[in-house]
Protein backbone atom coordinates (compact mmCIF):
# COMPACT_ATOMS: atom_id res chain seq x y z
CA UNK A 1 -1.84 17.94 5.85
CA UNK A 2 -4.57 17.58 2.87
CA UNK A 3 -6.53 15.52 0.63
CA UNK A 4 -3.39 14.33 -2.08
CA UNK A 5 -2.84 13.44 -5.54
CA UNK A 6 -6.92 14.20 -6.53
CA UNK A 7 -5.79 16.75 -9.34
CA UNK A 8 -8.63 18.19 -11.36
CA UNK A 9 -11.47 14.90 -10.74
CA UNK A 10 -14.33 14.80 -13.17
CA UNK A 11 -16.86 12.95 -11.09
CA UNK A 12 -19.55 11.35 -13.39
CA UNK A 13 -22.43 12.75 -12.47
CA UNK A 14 -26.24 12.41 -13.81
CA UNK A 15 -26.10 12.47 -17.63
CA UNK A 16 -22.48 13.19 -18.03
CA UNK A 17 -19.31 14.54 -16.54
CA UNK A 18 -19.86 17.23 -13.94
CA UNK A 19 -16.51 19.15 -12.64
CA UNK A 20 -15.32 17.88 -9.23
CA UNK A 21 -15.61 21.56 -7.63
CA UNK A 22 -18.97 21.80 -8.78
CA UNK A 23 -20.32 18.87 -7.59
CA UNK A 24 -18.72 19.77 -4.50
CA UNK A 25 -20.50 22.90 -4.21
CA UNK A 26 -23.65 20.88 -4.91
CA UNK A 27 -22.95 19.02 -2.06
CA UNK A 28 -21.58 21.99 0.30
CA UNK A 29 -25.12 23.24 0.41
CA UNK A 30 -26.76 19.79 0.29
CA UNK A 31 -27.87 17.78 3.75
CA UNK A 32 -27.89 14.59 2.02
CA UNK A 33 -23.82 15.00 1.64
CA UNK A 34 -24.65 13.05 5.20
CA UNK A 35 -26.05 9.67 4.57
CA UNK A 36 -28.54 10.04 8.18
CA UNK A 37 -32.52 10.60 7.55
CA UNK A 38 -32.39 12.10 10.33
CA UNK A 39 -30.17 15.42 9.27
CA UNK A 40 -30.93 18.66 8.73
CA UNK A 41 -27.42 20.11 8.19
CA UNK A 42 -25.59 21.29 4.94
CA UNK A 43 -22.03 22.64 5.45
CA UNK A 44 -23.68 25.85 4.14
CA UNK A 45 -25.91 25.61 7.38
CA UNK A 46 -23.03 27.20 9.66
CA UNK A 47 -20.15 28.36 6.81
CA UNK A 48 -20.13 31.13 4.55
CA UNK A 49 -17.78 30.90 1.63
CA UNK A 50 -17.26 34.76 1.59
CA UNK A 51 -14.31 36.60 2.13
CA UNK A 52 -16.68 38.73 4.37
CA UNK A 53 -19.56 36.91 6.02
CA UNK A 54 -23.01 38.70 4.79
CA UNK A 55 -24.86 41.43 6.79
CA UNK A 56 -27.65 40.51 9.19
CA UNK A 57 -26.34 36.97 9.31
CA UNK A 58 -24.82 34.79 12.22
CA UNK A 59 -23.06 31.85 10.84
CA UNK A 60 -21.79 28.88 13.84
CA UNK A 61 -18.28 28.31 12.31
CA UNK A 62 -16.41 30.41 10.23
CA UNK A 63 -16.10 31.39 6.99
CA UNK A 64 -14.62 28.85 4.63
CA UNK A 65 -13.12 31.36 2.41
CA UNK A 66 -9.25 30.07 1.77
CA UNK A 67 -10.11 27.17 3.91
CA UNK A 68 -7.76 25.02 2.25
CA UNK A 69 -4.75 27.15 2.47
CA UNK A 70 -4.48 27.39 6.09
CA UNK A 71 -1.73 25.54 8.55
CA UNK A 72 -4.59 23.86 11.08
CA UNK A 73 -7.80 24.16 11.65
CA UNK A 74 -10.81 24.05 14.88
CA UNK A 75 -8.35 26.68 16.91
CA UNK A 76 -5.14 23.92 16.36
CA UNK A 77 -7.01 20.85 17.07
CA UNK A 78 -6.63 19.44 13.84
CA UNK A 79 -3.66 19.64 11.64
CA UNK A 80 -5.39 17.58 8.29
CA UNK A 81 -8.67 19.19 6.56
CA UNK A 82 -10.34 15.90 6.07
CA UNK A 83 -10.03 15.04 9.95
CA UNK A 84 -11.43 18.97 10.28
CA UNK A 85 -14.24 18.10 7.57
CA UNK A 86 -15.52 14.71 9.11
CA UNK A 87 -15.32 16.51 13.10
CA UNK A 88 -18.02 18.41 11.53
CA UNK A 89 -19.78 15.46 9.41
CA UNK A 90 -19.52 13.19 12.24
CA UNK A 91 -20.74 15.36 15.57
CA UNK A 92 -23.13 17.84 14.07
CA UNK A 93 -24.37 16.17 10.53
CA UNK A 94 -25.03 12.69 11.90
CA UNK A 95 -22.29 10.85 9.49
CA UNK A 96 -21.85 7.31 10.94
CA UNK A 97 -18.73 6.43 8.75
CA UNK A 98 -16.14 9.32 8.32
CA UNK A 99 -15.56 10.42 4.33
CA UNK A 100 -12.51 8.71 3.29
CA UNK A 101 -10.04 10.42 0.85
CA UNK A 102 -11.27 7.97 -1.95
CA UNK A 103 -14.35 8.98 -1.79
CA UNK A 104 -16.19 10.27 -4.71
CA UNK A 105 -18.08 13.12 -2.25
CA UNK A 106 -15.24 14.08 -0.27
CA UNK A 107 -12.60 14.06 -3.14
CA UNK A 108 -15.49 16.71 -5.22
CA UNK A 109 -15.64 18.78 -1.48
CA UNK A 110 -12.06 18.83 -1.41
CA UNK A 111 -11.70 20.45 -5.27
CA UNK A 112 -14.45 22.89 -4.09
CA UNK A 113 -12.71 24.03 -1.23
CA UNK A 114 -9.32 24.31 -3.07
CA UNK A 115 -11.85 26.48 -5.48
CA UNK A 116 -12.32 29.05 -2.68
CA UNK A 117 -8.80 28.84 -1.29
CA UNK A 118 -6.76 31.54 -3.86
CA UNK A 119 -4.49 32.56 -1.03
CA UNK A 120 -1.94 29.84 -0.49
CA UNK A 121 -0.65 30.83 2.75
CA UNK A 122 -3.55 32.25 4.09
CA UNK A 123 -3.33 32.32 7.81
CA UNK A 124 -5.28 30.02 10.47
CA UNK A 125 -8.36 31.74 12.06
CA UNK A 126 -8.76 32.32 15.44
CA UNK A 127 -11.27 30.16 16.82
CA UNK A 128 -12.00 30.74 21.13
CA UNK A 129 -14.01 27.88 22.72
CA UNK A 130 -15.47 29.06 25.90
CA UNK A 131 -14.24 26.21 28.61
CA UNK A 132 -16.08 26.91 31.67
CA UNK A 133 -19.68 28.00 31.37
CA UNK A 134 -20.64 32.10 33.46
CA UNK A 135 -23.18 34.25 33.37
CA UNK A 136 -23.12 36.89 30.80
CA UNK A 137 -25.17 40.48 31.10
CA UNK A 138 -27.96 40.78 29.63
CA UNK A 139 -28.30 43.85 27.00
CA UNK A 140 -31.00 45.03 24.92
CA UNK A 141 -34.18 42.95 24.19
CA UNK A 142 -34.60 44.43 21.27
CA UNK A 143 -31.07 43.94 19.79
CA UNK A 144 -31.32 40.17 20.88
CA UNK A 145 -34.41 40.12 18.52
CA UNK A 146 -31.96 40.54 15.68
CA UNK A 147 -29.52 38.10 16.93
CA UNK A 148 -31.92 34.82 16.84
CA UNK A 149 -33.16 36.00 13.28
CA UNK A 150 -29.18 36.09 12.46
CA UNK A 151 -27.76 33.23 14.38
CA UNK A 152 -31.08 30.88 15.62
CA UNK A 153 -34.06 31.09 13.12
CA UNK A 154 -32.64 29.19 10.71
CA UNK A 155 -32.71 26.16 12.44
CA UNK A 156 -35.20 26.64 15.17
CA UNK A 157 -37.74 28.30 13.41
CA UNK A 158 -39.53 31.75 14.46
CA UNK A 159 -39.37 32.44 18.00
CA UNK A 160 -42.38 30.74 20.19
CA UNK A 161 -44.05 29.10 16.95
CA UNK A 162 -41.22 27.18 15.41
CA UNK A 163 -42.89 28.21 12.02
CA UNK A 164 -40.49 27.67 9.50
CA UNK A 165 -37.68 25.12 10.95
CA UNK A 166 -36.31 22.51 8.93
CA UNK A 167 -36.57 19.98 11.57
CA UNK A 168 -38.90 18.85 14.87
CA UNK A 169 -35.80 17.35 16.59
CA UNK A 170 -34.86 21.86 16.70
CA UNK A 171 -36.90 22.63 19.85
CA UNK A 172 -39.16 25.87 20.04
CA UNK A 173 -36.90 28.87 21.47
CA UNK A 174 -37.72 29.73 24.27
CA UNK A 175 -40.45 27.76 25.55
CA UNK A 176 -37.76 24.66 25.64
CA UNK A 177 -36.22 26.66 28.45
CA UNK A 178 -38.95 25.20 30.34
CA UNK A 179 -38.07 21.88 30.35
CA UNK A 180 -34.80 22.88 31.66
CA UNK A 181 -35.94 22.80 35.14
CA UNK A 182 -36.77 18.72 35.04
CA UNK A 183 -33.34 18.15 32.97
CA UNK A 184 -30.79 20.30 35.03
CA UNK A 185 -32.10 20.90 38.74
CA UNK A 186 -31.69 23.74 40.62
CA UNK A 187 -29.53 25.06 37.48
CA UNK A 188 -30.81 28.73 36.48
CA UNK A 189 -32.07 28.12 32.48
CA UNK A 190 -30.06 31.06 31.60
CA UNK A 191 -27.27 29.05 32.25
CA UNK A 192 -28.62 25.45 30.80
CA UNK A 193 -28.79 27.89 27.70
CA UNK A 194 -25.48 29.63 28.12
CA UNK A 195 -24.29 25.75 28.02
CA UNK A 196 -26.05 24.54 24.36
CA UNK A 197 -24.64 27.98 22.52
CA UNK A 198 -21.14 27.35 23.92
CA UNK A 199 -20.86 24.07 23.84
CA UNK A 200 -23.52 22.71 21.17
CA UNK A 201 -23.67 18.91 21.71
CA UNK A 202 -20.99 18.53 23.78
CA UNK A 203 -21.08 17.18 27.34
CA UNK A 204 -25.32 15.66 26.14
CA UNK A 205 -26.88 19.00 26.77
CA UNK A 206 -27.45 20.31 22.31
CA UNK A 207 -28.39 17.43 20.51
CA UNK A 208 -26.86 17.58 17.41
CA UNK A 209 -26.40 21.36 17.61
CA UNK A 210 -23.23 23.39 16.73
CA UNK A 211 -20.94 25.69 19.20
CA UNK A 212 -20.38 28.98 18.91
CA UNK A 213 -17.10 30.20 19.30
CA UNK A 214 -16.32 33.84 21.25
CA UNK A 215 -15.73 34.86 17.42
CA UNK A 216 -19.25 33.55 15.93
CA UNK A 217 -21.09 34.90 18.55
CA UNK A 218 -19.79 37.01 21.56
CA UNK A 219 -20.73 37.30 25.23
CA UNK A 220 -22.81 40.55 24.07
CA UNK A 221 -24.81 39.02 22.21
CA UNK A 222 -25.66 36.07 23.83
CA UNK A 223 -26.38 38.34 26.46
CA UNK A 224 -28.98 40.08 24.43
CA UNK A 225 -30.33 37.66 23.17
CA UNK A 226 -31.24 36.00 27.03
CA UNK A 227 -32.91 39.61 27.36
CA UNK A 228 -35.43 38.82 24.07
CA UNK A 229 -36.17 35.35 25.18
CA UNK A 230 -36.52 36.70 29.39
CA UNK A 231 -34.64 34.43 31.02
């Protein structure tokens, strides 16, 4: 079910020794916790650590708060938080080789996490991956606005510029929807879109982008924000 036997680690860390959880929240919010050049991703990138996710904020997955503590994790799919941990290092962070339990990074992630855990039976979270791809209204322009700053700038950058992403490999929102057309024939972009929010990388459509869950981000939304970007 968890990381064992790791008790309170001291990891050795630049000039002395440096508190397992702490390193680990070094790493939480550090991309080079993957060893790929070509990563842009912290776990911080799409988790909040709060009991209640900030204001004016759209995070991918949920909030890690008591993390630890609950039964399974990805809606059920996995039953052991390292398996949960390296589904995430693995598809979305570029990790070649899975963190092992022995490892110096993922024993310090694992003290951080029990760090933010405080209820020991705290509850699994509901977690609704869309399975077949439909249409969703589309609502207010202006309220879809909002969403990208929440859920999209941070990785793709402002909307039509790109100005500020971390990356080149995140495309410019929306102009990539016009590429869409030579990728996915006869296939309305609204859809091809619908597809990378829902599914992220899965099925060679999101790169190395996240999902969103019915619980990150829900059908309203999305549908808003297809309004802001026209499509």
């Amino acid at each position: 079910m968890r990381w064992l036997g790791l008790g309170a680690v001291l990891l050795v860390v630049g000039c002395g020794p440096t508190p397992a959880a702490e390193y680990g929240e070094e790493l939480f919010g550090d991309s080079k916790l993957s060893e790929s050049q070509y990563n842009t991703f912290s776990c911080a990138t799409c988790h909040s650590t709060a009991a209640t996710p900030p204001q004016g904020k759209v995070y991918a997955g949920l909030s890690l708060h008591n993390v630890a503590s609950r039964p399974h994790w990805w809606g059920g799919y996995e039953t052991n938080l390292l398996d949960a941990v390296n589904f995430c290092y693995t598809a979305f962070m570029r990790g070649v080789t899975p963190l092992t339990p022995d490892d110096p990074k993922s024993r310090a992630l694992y003290e951080y996490l029990v760090s933010i855990s405080p209820d020991a039976q705290a509850p699994a979270q509901p977690f609704t991956l869309v399975k077949d791809i439909t249409d969703v209204p589309r609502g207010s322009a202006e309220w879809g606005a909002d969403v990208y700053r929440a859920a999209c700038q941070d990785c793709h950058g402002e909307a039509h510029t790109g100005k500020g992403r971390p990356s080149k490999l995140a495309p410019i929102l929306p102009e990539v929807a016009a590429d869409y057309g030579v990728a996915f024939p006869g296939v309305a972009p609204g859809l091809v879109f619908i597809e990378k929010v829902r599914h992220g990388r899965f099925f060679g459509v999101g790169g190395n982008m996240p999902l969103y869950a019915r619980e990150a981000l829900s059908d309203k939304d999305l549908g808003a924000l297809l309004a802001y970007f026209e499509l």
